[in-house]
Protein backbone atom coordinates (compact mmCIF):
# COMPACT_ATOMS: atom_id res chain seq x y z
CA UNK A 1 0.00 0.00 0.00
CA UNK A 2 1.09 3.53 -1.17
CA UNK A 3 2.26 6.00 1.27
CA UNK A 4 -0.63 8.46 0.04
CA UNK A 5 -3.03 5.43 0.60
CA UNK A 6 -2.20 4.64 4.24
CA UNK A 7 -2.50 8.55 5.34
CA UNK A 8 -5.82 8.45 3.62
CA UNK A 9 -6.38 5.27 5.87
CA UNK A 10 -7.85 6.58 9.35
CA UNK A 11 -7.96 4.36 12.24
CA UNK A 12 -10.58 5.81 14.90
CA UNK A 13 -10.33 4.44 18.58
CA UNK A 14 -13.33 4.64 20.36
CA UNK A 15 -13.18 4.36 24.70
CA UNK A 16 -14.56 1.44 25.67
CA UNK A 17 -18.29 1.68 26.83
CA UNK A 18 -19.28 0.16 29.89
CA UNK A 19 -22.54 -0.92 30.71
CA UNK A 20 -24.83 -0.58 33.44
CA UNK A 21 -23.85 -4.62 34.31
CA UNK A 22 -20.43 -3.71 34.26
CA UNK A 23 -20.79 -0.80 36.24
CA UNK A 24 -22.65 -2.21 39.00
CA UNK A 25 -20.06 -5.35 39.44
CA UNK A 26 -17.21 -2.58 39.80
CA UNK A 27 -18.66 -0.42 41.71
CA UNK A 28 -16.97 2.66 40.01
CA UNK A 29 -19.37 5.07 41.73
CA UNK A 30 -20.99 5.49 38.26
CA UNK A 31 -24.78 5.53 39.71
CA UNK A 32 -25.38 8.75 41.75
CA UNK A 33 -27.77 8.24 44.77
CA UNK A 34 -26.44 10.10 47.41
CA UNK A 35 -26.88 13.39 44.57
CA UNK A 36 -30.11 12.96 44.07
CA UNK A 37 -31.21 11.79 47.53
CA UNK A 38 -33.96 14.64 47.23
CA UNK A 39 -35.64 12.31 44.71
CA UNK A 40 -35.56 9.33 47.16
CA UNK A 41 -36.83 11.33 50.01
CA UNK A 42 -39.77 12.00 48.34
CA UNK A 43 -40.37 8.52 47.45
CA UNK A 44 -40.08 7.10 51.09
CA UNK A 45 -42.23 9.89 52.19
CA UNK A 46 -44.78 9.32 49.79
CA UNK A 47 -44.84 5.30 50.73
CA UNK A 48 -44.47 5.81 54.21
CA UNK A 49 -47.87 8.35 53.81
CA UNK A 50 -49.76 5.71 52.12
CA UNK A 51 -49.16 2.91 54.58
CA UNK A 52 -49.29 5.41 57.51
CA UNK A 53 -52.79 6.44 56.28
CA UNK A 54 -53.73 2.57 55.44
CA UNK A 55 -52.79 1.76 59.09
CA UNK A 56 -54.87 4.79 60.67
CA UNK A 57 -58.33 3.99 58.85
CA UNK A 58 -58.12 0.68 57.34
CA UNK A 59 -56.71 -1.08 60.21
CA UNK A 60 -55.49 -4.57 60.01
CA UNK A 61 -57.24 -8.05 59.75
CA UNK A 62 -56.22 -9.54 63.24
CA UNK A 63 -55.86 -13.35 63.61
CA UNK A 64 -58.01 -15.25 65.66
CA UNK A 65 -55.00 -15.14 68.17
CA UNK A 66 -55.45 -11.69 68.78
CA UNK A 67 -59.25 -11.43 68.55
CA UNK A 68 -60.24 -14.63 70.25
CA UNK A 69 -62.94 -17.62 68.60
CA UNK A 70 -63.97 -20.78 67.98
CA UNK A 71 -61.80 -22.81 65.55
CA UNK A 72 -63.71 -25.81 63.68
CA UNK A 73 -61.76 -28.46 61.69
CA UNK A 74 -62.87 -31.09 59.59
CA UNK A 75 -61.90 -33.50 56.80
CA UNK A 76 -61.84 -31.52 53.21
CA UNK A 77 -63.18 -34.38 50.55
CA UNK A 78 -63.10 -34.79 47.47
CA UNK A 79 -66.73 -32.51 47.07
CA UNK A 80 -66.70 -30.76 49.99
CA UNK A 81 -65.93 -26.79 48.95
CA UNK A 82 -65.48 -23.78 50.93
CA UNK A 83 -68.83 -22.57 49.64
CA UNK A 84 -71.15 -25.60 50.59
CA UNK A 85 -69.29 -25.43 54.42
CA UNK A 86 -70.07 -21.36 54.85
CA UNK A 87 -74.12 -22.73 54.07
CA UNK A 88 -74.40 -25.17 56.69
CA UNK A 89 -73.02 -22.54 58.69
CA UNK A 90 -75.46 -19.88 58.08
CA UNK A 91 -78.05 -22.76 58.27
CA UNK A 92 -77.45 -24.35 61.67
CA UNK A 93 -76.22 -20.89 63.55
CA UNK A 94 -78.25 -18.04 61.22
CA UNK A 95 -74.85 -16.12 61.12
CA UNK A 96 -72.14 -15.83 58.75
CA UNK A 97 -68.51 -17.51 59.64
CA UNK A 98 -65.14 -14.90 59.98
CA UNK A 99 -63.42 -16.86 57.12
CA UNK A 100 -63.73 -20.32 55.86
CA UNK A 101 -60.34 -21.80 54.36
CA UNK A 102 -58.59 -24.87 52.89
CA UNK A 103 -55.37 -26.07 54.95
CA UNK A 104 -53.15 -28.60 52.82
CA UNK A 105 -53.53 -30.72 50.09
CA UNK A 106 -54.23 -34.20 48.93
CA UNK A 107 -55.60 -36.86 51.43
CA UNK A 108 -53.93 -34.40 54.69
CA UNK A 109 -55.95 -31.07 53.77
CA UNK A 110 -58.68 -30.30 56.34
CA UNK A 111 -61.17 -27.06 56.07
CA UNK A 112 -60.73 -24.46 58.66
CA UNK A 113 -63.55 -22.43 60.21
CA UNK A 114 -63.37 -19.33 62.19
CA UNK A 115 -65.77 -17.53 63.99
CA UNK A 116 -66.57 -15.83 66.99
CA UNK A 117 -66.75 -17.33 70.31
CA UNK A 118 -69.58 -20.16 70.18
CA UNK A 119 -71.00 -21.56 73.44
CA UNK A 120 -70.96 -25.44 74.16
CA UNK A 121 -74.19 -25.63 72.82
CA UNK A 122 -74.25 -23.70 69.25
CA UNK A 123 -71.10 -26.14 68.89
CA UNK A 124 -72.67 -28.48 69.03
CA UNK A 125 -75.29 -27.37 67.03
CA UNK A 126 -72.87 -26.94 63.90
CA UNK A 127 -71.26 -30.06 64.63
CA UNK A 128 -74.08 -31.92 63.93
CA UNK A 129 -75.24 -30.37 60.92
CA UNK A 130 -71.67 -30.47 59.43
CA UNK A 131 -71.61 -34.20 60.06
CA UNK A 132 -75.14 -34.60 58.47
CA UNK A 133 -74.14 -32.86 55.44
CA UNK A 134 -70.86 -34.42 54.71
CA UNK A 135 -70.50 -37.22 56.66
CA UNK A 136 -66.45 -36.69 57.10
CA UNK A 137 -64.32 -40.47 57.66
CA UNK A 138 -61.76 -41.88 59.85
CA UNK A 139 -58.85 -43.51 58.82
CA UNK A 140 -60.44 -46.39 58.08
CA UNK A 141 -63.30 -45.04 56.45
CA UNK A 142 -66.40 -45.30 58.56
CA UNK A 143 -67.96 -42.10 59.27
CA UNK A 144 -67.17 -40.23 62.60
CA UNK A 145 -68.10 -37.05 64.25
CA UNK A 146 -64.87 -37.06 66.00
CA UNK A 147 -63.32 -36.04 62.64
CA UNK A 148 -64.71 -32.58 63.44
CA UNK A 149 -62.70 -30.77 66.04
CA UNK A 150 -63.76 -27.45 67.97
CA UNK A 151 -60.94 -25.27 69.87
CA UNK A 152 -61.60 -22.08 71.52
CA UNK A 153 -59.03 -19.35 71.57
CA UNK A 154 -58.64 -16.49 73.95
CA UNK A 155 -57.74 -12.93 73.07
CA UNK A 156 -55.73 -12.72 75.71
CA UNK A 157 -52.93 -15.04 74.54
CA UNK A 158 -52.28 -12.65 71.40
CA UNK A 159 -52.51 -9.29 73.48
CA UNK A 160 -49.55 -11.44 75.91
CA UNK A 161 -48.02 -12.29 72.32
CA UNK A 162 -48.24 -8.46 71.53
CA UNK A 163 -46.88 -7.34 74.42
CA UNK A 164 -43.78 -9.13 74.91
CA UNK A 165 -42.95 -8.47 71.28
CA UNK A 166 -43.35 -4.66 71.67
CA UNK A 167 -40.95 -5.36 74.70
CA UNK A 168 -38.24 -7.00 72.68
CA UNK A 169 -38.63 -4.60 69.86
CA UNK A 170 -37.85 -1.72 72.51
CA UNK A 171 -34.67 -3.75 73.74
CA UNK A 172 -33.24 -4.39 70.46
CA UNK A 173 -33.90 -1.07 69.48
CA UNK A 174 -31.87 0.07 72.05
CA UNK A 175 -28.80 -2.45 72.31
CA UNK A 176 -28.96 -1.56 68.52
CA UNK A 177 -28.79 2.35 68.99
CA UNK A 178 -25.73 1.94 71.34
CA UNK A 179 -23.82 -0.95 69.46
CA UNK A 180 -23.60 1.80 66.43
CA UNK A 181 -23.10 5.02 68.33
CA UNK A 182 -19.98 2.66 70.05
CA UNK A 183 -19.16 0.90 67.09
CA UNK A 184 -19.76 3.81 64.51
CA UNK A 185 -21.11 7.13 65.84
CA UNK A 186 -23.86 9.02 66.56
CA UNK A 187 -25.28 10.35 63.06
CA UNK A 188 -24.46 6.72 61.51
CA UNK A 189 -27.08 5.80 64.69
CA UNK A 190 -30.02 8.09 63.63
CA UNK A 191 -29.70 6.86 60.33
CA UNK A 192 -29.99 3.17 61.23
CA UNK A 193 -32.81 3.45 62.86
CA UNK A 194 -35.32 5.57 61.04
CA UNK A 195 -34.23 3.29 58.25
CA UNK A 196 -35.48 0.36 60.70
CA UNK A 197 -38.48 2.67 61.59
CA UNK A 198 -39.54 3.09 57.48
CA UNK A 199 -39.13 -1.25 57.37
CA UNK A 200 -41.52 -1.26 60.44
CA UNK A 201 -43.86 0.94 58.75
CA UNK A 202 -44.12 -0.14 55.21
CA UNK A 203 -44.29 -3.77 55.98
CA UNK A 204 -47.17 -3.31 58.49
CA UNK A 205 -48.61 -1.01 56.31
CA UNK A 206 -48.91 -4.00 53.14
CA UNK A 207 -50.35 -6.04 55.10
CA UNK A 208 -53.37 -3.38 56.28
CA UNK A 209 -53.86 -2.22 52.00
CA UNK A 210 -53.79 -5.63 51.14
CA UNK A 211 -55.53 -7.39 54.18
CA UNK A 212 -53.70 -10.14 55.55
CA UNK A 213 -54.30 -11.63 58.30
CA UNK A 214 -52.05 -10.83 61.62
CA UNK A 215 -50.97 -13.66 63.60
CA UNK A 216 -48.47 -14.40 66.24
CA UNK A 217 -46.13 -15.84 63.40
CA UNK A 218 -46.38 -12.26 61.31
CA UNK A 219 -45.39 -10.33 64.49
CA UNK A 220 -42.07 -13.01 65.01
CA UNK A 221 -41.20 -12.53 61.28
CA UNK A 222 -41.63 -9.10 61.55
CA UNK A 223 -38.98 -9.00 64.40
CA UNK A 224 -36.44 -11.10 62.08
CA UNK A 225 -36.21 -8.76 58.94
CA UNK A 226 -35.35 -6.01 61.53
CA UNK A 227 -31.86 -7.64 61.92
CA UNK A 228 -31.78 -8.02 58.34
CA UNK A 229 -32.05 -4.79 57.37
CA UNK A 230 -29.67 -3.60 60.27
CA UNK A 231 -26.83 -6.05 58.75
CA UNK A 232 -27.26 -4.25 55.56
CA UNK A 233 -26.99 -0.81 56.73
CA UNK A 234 -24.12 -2.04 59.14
CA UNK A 235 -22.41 -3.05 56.16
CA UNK A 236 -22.78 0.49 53.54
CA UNK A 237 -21.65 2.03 56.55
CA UNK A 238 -18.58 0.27 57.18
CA UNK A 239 -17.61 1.21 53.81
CA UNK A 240 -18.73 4.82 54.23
CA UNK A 241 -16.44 4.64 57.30
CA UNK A 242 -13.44 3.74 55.55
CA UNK A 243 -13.87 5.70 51.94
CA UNK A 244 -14.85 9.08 54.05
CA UNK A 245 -11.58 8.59 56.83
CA UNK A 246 -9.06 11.51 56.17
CA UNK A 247 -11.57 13.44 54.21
CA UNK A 248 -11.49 16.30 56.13
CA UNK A 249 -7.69 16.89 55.32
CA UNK A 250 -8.19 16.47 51.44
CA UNK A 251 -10.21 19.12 49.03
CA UNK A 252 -11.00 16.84 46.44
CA UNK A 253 -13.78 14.73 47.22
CA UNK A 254 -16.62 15.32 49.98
CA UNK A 255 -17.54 13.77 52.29
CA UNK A 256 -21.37 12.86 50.54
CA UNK A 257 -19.36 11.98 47.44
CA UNK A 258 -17.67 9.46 49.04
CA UNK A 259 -20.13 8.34 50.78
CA UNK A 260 -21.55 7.77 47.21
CA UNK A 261 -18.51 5.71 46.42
CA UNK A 262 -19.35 3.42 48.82
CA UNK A 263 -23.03 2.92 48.04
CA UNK A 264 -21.47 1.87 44.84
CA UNK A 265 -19.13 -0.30 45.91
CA UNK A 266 -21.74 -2.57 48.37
CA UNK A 267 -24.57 -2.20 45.91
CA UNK A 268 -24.18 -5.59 44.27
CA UNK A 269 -23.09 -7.28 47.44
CA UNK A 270 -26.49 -5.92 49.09
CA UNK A 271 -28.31 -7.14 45.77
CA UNK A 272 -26.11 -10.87 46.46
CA UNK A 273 -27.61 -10.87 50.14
CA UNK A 274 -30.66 -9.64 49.55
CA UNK A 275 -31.22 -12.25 46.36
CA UNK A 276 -29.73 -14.98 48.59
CA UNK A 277 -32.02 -14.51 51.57
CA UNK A 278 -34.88 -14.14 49.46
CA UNK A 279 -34.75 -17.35 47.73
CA UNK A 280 -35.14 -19.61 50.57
CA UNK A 281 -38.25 -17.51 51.64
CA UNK A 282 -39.67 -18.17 48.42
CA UNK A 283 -39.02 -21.66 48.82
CA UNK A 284 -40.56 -21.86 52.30
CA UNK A 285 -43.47 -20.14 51.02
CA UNK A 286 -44.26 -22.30 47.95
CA UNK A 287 -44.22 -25.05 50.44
CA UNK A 288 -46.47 -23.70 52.90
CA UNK A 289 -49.02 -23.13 50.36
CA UNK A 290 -49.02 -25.19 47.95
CA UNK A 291 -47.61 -28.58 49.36
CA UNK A 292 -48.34 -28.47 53.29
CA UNK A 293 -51.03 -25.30 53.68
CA UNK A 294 -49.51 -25.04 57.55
CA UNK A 295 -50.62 -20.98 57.89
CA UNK A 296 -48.05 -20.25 60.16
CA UNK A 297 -44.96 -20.92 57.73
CA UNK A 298 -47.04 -19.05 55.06
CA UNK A 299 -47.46 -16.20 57.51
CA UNK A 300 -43.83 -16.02 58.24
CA UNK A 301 -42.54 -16.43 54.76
CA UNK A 302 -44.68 -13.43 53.15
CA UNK A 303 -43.44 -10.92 55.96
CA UNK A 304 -39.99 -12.20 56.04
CA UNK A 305 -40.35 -11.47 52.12
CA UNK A 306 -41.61 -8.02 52.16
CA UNK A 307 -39.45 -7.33 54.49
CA UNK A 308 -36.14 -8.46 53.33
CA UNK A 309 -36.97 -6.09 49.94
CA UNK A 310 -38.03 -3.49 51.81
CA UNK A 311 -35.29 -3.74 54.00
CA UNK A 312 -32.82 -3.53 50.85
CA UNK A 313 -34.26 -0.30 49.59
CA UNK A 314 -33.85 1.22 53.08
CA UNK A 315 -30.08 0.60 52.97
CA UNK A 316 -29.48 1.79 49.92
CA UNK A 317 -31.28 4.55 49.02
CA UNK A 318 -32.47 5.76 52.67
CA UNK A 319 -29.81 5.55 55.48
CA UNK A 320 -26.60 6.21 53.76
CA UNK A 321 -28.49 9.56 52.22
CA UNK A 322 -29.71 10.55 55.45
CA UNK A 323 -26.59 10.41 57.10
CA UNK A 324 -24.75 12.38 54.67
CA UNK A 325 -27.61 14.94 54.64
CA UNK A 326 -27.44 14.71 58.80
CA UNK A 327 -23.58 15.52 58.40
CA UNK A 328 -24.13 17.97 55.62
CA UNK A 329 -26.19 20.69 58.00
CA UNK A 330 -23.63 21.02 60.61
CA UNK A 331 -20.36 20.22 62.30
CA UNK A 332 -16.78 20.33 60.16
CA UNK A 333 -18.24 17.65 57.24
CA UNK A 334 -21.00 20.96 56.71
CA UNK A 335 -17.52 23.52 56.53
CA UNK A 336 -15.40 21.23 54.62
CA UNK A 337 -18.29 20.70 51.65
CA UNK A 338 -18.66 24.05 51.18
CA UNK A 339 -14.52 24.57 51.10
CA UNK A 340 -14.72 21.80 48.37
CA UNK A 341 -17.74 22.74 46.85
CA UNK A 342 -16.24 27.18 46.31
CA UNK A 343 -12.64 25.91 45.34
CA UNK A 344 -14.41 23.51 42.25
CA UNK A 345 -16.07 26.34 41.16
CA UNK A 346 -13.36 28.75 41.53
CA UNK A 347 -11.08 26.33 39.26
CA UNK A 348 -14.33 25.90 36.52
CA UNK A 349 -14.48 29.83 36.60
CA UNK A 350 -10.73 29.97 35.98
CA UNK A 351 -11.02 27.23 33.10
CA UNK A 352 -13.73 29.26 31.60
CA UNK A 353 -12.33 32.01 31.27
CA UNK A 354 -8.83 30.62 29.64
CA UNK A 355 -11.21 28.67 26.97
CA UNK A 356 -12.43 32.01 26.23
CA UNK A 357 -9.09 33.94 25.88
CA UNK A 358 -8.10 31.16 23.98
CA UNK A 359 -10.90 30.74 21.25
CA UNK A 360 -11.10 32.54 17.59
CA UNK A 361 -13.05 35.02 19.16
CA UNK A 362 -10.60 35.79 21.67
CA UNK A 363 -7.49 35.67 19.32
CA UNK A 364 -9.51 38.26 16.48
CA UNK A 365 -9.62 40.85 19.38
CA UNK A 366 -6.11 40.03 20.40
CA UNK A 367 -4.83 41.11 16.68
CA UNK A 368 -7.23 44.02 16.38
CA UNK A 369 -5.29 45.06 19.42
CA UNK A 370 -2.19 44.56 18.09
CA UNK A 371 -2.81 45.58 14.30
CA UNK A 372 -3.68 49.09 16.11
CA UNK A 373 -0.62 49.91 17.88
CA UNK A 374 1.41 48.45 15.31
CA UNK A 375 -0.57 50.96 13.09
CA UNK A 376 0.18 53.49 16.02
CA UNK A 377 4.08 53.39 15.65
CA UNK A 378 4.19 53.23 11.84
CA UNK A 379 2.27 56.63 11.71
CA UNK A 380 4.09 59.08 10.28
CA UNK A 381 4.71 62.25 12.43
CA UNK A 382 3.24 64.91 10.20
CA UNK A 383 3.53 67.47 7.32
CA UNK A 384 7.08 68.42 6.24
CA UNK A 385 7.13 72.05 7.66
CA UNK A 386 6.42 70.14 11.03
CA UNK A 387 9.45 67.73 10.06
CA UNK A 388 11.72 70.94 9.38
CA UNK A 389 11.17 72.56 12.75
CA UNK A 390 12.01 69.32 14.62
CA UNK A 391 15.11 68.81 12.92
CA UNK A 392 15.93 72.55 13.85
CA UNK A 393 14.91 71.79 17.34
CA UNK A 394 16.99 68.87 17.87
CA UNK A 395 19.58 68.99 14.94
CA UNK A 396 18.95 65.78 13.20
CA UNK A 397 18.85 65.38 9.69
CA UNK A 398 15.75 64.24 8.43
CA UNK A 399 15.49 60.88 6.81
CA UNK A 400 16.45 61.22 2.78
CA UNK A 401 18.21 64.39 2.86
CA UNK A 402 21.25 64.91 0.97
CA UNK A 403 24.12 66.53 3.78
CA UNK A 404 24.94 70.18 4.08
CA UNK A 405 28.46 71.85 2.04
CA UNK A 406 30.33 71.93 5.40
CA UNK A 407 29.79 67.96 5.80
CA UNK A 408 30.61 67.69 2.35
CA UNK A 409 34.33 69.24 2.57
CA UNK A 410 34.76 67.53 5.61
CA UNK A 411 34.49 64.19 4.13
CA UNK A 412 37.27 65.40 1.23
């Protein structure tokens, strides 16, 4: 190939374009969260709102724990259905059951009634008719009444329940609040736990907007996601600890920039965890409903699993914000931002205003300026008489004049 034909040849390198997968595994601190924390303030606050106002008015659907009741069991057959059971029930009491449910599958499943407190005799009473109607069998299948079970359950067990969970919650609250402060420090603290307080809220608010039912296995679940979600935080803000140590002394970064960093640099291990943890949930809860039907494991399986996501969110886009926004308002991290923050745009008003001096327009204005002066000095003086009394003044020839007689001689 010619020499003319290889510098007609041009070779453009492109940089190499990462994506958002790549990103995210490196942890380059290419996704800005802790920047645009405003945006993530105002969704928390808006979910918070919602399940703040679904708590207030719509309440939640208490388990039978809580509110007390009769429990009725009984074989589920082949053509036995929910329906048909909630009949005989309105039949032999003239009242409508709470709920009326199918525990379990195959040859194991049974049909669960609940309703409010019945006496010895309306028992009974619906005993009898639900034998009569579907004549439930014993394992070796004759008909028997003792296939249908009745079990009272007082409210006061689930208000005992209640109670000594709102007393643990309190304690781990605390021993929580001072491990950090210890541990970490005092802003890190705050952060932790109204992160912990928005996990509280939005998981017992999903279960009032979409009406599931409360039970002492919901409020046990609902303790174990708190240490979740502390774990995660515990871990963004060990690595806010060590990107943001020294910062003070340097005016490059700041403090919620590195801080930033960090986020990026635990976000896919808090997606691993969070992933992880979840699967085994799911697992838990496809066997609770669809192989065994046990209600408790299906109870603690769907709060463990809003939980764990909500719990996620929290860390990432909640605590580690709030913090640097807690630091931010006061105290030497508040001073050294703005130090950062007026030196950065000092140096971008400096840079400006060399890109100016040095574009076309800049460099036409610098030659007008010196195309004038240089037209300045190349003036001549002015007419000749003018000329003629200068040279008498001072006695120089001027320029092109042929010399006087006396010079003349004097060079003979």
């Amino acid at each position: 190939m010619s020499e003319s034909n290889t510098s007609a040849t041009v070779i453009t390198e492109q940089a190499p374009q990462h994506s958002r997968l790549s990103r995210l595994y490196t942890g380059t601190g290419a996704f800005e969260i802790v920047g645009r924390r405003r945006v993530y303030y105002a969704i928390t606050g808006v979910v918070m709102l919602i399940c703040l106002l679904s708590i207030v008015f719509r309440g939640f659907t208490l388990g039978i724990d809580f509110e007390g009741g009769s429990k009725i069991s009984l074989p589920a057959a082949d053509n036995v259905t929910t329906a048909q059971v909630e009949a005989v029930y309105a039949e032999a009491l003239g009242t409508e059951p709470v709920s009326v449910q199918t525990v379990g599958s195959g040859s194991s499943s049974t049909i669960q009634i609940r309703s409010e407190a019945l006496t010895l005799q309306e028992a009974a009473t619906l005993t009898d008719a639900l034998y009569d109607a579907f004549q439930p069998v014993d394992s070796s299948g004759n008909p028997s009444r003792n296939e249908i079970s009745t079990s009272d359950v007082s409210e006061t067990w689930g208000s005992q329940i209640t109670k000594k969970a709102l007393i643990a919650l309190a304690v781990f609250l605390v021993l929580v609040s001072l491990y950090i402060t210890v541990r970490y420090e005092r802003d890190m603290a705050l952060a932790a736990l109204a992160a912990l307080v928005f996990d509280l809220v939005v998981t017992a608010g999903l279960y009032s907007i979409v009406g599931l039912e409360v039970t002492p296995a919901t409020v046990i679940g609902l303790l174990t996601i708190l240490g979740f979600s502390l774990y995660d935080s515990v871990v963004v803000f060990d690595k806010v600890e060590e990107n943001t140590r020294g910062v003070l002394h340097l005016n490059r970064r700041t403090y919620g920039e590195q801080a930033n960093l960090a986020i990026n640099q635990t976000l896919m291990r808090s997606i691993n965890t969070t992933v992880i943890g979840i699967l085994p949930v799911i697992g838990l809860l496809v066997v609770a409903v669809w192989l065994l039907g046990v209600g408790t494991l299906k109870d603690l399986a769907v709060v463990q699993l809003v939980g764990m996501i909500v719990g996620a969110y929290s860390s990432i886009f909640f605590a580690t914000p709030l913090l640097v926004s807690i630091k931010e308002r006061w105290g030497p991290v508040a001073a050294h931002t703005k130090k950062v923050l007026a030196r950065r745009e000092q140096a971008e008003t400096g840079a400006a205003a060399k890109t100016t001096a040095a574009s076309p327009a800049g460099a036409t204005a610098a030659g007008v300026r010196v195309a004038n002066t240089t037209a300045t000095l190349d003036r001549p003086a002015g007419n000749a008489a003018e000329r003629s009394a200068r040279e008498a003044r001072t006695g120089a020839p001027r320029p092109g004049a042929r010399p006087t007689g006396k010079r003349q001689k004097k060079r003979h």
